[in-house]
Structure formats: C-alpha cells, structure tokens
Protein backbone atom coordinates (compact mmCIF):
# COMPACT_ATOMS: atom_id res chain seq x y z
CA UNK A 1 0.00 0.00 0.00
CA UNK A 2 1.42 3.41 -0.95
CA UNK A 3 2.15 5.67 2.02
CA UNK A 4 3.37 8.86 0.23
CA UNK A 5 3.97 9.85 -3.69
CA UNK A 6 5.29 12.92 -5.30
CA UNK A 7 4.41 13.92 -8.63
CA UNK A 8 6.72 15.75 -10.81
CA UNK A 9 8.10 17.07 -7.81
CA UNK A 10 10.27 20.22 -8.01
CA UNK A 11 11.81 23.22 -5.82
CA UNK A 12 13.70 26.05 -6.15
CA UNK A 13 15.66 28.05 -3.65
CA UNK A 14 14.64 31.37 -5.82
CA UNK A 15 16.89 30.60 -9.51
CA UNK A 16 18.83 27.99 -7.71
CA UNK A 17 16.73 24.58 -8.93
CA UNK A 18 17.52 22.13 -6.13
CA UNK A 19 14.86 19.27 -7.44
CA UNK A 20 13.65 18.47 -10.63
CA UNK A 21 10.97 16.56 -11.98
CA UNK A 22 10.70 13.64 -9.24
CA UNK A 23 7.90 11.35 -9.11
CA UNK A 24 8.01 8.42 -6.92
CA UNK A 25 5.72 6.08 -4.41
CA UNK A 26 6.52 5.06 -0.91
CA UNK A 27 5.02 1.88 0.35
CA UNK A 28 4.05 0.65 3.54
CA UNK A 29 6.52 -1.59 5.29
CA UNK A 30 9.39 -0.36 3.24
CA UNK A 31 13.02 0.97 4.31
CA UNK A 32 14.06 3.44 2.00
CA UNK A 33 17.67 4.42 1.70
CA UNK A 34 17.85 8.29 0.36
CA UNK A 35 21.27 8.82 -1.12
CA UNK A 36 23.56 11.02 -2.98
CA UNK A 37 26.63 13.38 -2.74
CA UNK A 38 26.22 16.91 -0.53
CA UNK A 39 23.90 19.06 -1.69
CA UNK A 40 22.39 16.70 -4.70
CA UNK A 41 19.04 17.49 -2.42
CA UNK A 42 18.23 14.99 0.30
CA UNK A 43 17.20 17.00 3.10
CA UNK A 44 15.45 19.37 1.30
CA UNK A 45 13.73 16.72 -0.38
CA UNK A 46 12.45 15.06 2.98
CA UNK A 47 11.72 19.45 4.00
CA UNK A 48 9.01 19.36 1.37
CA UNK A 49 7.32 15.72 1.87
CA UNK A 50 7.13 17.33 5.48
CA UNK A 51 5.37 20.89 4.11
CA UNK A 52 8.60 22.94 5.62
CA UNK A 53 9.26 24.10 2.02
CA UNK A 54 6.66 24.35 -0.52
CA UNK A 55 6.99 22.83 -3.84
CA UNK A 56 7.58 25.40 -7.18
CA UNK A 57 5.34 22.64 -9.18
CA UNK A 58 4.46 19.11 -9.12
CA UNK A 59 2.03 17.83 -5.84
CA UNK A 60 2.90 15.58 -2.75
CA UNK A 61 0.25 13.23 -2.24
CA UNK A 62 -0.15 11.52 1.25
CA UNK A 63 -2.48 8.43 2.33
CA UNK A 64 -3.33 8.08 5.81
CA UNK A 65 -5.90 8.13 8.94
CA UNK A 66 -4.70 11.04 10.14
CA UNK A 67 -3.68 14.69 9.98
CA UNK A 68 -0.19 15.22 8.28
CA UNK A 69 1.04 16.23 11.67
CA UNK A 70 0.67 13.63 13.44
CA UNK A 71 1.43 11.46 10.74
CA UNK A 72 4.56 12.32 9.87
CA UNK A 73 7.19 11.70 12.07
CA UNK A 74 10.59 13.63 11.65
CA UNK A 75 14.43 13.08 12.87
CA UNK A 76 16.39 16.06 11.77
CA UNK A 77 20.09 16.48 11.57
CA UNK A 78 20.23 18.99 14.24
CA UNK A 79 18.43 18.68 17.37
CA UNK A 80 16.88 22.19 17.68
CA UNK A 81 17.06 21.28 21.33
CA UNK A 82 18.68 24.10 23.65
CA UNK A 83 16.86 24.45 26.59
CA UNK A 84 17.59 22.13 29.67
CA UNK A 85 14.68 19.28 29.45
CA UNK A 86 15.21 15.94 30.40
CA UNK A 87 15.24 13.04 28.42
CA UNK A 88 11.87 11.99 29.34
CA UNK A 89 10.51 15.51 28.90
CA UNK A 90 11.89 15.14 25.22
CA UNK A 91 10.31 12.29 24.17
CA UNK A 92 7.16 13.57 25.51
CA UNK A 93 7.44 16.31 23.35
CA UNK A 94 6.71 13.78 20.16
CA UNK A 95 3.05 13.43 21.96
CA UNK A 96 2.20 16.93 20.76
CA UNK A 97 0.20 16.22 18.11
CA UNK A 98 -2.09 14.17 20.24
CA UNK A 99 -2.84 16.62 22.40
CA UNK A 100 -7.26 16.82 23.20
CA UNK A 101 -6.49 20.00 25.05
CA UNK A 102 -2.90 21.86 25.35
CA UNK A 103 -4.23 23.71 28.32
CA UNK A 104 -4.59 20.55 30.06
CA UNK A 105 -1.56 18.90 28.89
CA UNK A 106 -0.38 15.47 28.22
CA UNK A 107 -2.49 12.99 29.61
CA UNK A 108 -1.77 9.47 31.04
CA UNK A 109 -2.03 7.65 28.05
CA UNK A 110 0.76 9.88 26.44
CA UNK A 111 2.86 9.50 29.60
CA UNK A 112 2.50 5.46 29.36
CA UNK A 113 3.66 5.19 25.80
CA UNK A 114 6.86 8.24 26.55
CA UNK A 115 7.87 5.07 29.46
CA UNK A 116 7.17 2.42 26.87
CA UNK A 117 8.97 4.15 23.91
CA UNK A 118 12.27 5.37 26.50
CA UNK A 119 12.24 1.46 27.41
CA UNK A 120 11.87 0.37 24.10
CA UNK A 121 15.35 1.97 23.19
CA UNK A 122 16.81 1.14 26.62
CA UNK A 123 17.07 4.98 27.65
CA UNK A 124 15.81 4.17 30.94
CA UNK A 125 18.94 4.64 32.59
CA UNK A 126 18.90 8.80 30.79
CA UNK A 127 15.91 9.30 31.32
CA UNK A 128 16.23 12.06 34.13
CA UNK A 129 19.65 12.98 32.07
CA UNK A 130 19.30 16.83 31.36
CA UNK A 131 19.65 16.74 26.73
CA UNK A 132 22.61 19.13 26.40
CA UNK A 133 24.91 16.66 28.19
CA UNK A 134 24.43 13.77 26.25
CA UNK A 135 26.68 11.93 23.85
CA UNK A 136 25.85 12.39 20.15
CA UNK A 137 24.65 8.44 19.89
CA UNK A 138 22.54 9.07 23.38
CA UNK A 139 20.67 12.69 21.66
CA UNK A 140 20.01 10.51 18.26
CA UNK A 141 18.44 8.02 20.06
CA UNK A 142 16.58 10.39 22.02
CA UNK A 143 15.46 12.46 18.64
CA UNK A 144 14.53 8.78 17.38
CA UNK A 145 12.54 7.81 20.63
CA UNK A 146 10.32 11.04 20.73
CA UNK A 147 9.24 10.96 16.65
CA UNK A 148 8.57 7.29 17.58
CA UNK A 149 6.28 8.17 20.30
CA UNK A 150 4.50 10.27 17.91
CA UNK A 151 3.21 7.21 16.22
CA UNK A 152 2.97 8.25 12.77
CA UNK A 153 2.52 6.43 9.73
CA UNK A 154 5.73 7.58 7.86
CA UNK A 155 9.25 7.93 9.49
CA UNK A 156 11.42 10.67 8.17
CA UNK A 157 15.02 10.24 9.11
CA UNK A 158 17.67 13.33 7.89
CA UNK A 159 21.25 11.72 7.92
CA UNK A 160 20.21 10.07 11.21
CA UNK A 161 23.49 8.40 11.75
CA UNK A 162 26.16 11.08 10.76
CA UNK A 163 28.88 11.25 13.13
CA UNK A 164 27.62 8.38 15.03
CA UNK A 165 29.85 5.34 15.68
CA UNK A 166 29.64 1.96 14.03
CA UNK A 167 27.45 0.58 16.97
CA UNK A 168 25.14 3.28 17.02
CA UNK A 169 24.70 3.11 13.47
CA UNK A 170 23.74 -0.43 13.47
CA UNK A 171 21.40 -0.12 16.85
CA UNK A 172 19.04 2.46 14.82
CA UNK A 173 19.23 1.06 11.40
CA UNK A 174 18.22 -2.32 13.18
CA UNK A 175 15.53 -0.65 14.63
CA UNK A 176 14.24 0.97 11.23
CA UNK A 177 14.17 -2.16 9.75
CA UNK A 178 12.34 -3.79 12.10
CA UNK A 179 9.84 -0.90 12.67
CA UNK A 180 9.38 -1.06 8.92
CA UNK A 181 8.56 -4.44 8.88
CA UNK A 182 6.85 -5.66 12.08
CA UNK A 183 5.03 -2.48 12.01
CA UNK A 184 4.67 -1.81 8.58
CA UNK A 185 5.96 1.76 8.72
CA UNK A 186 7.17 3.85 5.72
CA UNK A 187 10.73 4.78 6.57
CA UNK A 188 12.72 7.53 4.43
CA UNK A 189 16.16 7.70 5.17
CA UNK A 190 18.89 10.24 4.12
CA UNK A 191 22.15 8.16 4.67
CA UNK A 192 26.15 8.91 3.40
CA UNK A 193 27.09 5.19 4.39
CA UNK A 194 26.27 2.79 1.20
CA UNK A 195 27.04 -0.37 3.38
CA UNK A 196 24.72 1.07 5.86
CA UNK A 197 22.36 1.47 3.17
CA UNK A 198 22.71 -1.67 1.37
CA UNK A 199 22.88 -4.14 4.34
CA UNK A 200 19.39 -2.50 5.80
CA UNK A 201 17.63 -0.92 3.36
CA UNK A 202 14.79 -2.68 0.99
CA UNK A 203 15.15 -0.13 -1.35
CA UNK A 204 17.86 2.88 -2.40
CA UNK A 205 17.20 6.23 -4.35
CA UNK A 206 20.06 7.73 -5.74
CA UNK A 207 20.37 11.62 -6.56
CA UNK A 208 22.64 13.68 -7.93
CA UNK A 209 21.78 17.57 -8.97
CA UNK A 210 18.30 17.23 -7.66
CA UNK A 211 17.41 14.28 -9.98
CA UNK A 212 16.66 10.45 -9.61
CA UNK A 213 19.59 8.53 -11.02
CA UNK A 214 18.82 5.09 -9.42
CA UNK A 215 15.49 3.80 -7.88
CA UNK A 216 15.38 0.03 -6.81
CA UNK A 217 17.10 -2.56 -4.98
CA UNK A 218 20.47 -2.05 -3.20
CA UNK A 219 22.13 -5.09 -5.60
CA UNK A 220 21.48 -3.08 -8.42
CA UNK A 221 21.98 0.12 -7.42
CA UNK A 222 25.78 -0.44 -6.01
CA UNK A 223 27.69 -0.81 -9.24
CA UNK A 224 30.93 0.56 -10.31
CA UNK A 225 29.75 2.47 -12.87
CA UNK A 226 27.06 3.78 -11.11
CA UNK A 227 28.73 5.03 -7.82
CA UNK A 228 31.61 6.21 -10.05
CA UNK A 229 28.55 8.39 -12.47
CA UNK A 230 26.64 9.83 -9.22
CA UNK A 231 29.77 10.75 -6.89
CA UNK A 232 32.68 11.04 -9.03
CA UNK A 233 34.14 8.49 -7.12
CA UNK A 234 36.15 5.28 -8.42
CA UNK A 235 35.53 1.99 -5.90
CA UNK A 236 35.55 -1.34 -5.98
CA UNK A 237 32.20 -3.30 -4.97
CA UNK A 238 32.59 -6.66 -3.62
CA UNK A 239 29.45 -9.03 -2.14
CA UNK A 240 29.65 -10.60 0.94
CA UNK A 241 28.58 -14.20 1.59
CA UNK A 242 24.85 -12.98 1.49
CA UNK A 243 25.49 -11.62 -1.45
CA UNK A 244 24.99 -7.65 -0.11
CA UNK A 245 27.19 -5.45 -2.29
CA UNK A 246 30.14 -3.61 -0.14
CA UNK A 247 31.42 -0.61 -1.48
CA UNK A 248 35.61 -0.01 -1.35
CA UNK A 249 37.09 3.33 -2.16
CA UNK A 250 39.76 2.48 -4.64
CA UNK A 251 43.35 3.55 -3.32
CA UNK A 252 44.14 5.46 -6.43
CA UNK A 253 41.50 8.16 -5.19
CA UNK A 254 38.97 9.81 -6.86
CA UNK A 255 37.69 10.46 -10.76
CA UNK A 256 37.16 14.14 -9.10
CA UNK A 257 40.08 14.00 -7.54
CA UNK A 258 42.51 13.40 -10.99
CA UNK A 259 40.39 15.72 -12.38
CA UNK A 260 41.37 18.81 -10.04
CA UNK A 261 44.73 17.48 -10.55
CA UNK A 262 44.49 17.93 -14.90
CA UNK A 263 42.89 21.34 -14.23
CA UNK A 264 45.74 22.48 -11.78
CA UNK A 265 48.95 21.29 -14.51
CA UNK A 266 47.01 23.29 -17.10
C-alpha cells in the first residue's frame, strides 16, 4: 500500500533549482535508503514531503488516517534542542500532536507510551539525564525515541546516523528495519554510508543535482559504474557471503580527484 507519492516534484531556492521533476511512491513496510553526494538534495527533499518548504510545481500526495502532523514523524540532523529538558521531557514532546487540550496537557495515556517508547530503546537509565549533556549516539536516540512516540505512519530520518559510531549506526538502522517491517511503517532515510544502506535498506534512491539517477534494490543500485557516475568516485564493490554489495574506495582516489589534478597542470 502506498504511504506517500510525489508527482513531478520540483523546488527552487529562488533561480537555484535544487529538485527536478521527481515522481516516486513510498510503500508501507518499506526501508528506504535516500542517497547522494552533498547538496544533490536529500534534506530538502524530505523538507518538502514534510510541508517545511513548498513545492515550485508538481504535488505531494499523502495516504493516511490522520492529519499530516501527526502522521509524519521527523528526525532532523540537528536537534533544535537548547533548553535544559530531560530526556523523558523530550520524548514527551513527540506526543504533541495528540494533544485533546494543550491547556490541560499530556495525559496518562501519552505519559504510558513516553515510558514504553524510553524502554523500548533502553534509555531508561537517561531518562532524568538533562539533553545538552548527552553523547551524540545518546541525543540521536533520544530524537529517534520522541518521533517514535508520535506514532505516525511515515518515518522521516535526515542523515540520522552522521557522526555516530559503528554501533550506534547499526542499533538504529536495526531498529528501522524492524519498525518497517513488524510495524509496517514507511521509513525515508537520508544516509552517506552505502554499506549502511545496502545491508538494511529494501530499497535505495540515488540523486545527484536534484534528480533520480537510481530507484530500486540495493544489488542493483551499487555498481561501479554507477557510484563512479553519481559521486565522481572510483571503488571497488565486492558481495559478501549474502550476497549484499560492499562498497571499497579504490586507493588510487577519486575520478574528481585526478580531475582537479588535470585542471591544476594546465
């Protein structure tokens, strides 16, 4: 069942096109890898399919129960937090949307699932931890925890595991997966690993200058050719026994690389 579509999607940051032209469908129980070099337009990308940033043409067409607000469920690259709030109080914050009456607050129900959620991710132990003193795996867990508790049909996830260490990375992109498909939740993320990407994801999107190069299946999207046409990069891709591609810079460096080096003896 299709979650989310965009139809001939694009966006301009005023004569600056960022996206051009993209039409695709996001299904229900699906992991979705979002991927391309900086600035090729992944987070803004995910800043439209959330309404942040409003389209120049095309139409974003969302299926579900429930106001877009509480159905969409965002992790963002930066926290945004800066005042001193606990852990707990952080994760409650992903109740908002739920709220009957904001002058009366959260209620008990939205209190029981903030426990369940913060126990869930085994952030019992923070939970009284004031936010601005946690480690950068600790606040990404806690960003994860309170969109969770939001309980939204689609998961939004903006280069979730950036600067987070090889543990880390695997304890949330475990978690997509499974929330994907135990729960059958649509899950959009913005990665820079591949091997991240192709050991957990169902599916990868590739861009590069604000278009779709590559839309399918991690084996078919990790070639060569392909990583060499979308980053500029040369690497070698080998498969593991499960046959999941792994991606190896090649020691000679980069295509981009040799050709700064032919501009500069010019």
């Amino acid at each position: 069942m299709t979650q989310l579509a965009t139809e001939n999607l694009s966006f301009s940051y005023r004569r600056r096109e960022i996206l051009r032209d993209i039409s695709l469908c996001f299904g229900a129980g699906e992991l979705t890898g979002l991927l391309g070099p900086n600035g090729c337009g992944k987070s803004t990308f995910l800043k439209n399919l959330l309404g942040f940033l409003q389209p120049r043409s095309g139409r974003i067409v969302y299926v579900s129960s429930e106001e877009r607000s509480r159905g969409l469920a965002y992790v963002p690259q930066q926290s945004g937090l800066s005042t001193a709030l606990t852990v707990r109080e952080a994760v409650l914050m992903g109740r908002l949307p739920w709220l009957r009456d904001r002058w009366a607050g959260y209620d008990e129900e939205d209190r029981r699932k903030t426990e369940w959620i913060i126990e869930a991710l085994a952030l019992g132990p923070l939970a009284e931890r004031d936010v601005l003193h946690l480690s950068g795996g600790e606040l990404q867990k806690t960003l994860i925890a309170r969109a969770l508790v939001q309980e939204g049909d689609v998961l939004l996830l903006d280069e979730a595991t950036s600067g987070l260490d090889i543990n880390h990375c695997v304890e949330i992109m475990e978690l997509m997966r499974r929330k994907a498909r135990d729960e059958g939740k649509t899950i959009i993320a913005a990665l820079h690993d591949l091997n991240l990407a192709a050991q957990f994801c169902d599916r990868v999107i590739l861009l590069k200058k604000g278009e779709v190069q590559f839309d399918g299946h991690p084996r078919e999207a990790f070639t060569g050719e392909r990583i060499e046409a979308v980053y500029g990069l040369r690497v070698t891709v080998i498969h593991d026994e499960r046959g999941t591609p792994v991606v190896v810079p090649c020691a000679e460096g980069s295509f981009r690389r040799q050709n700064l080096e032919k501009t500069e003896d010019r």
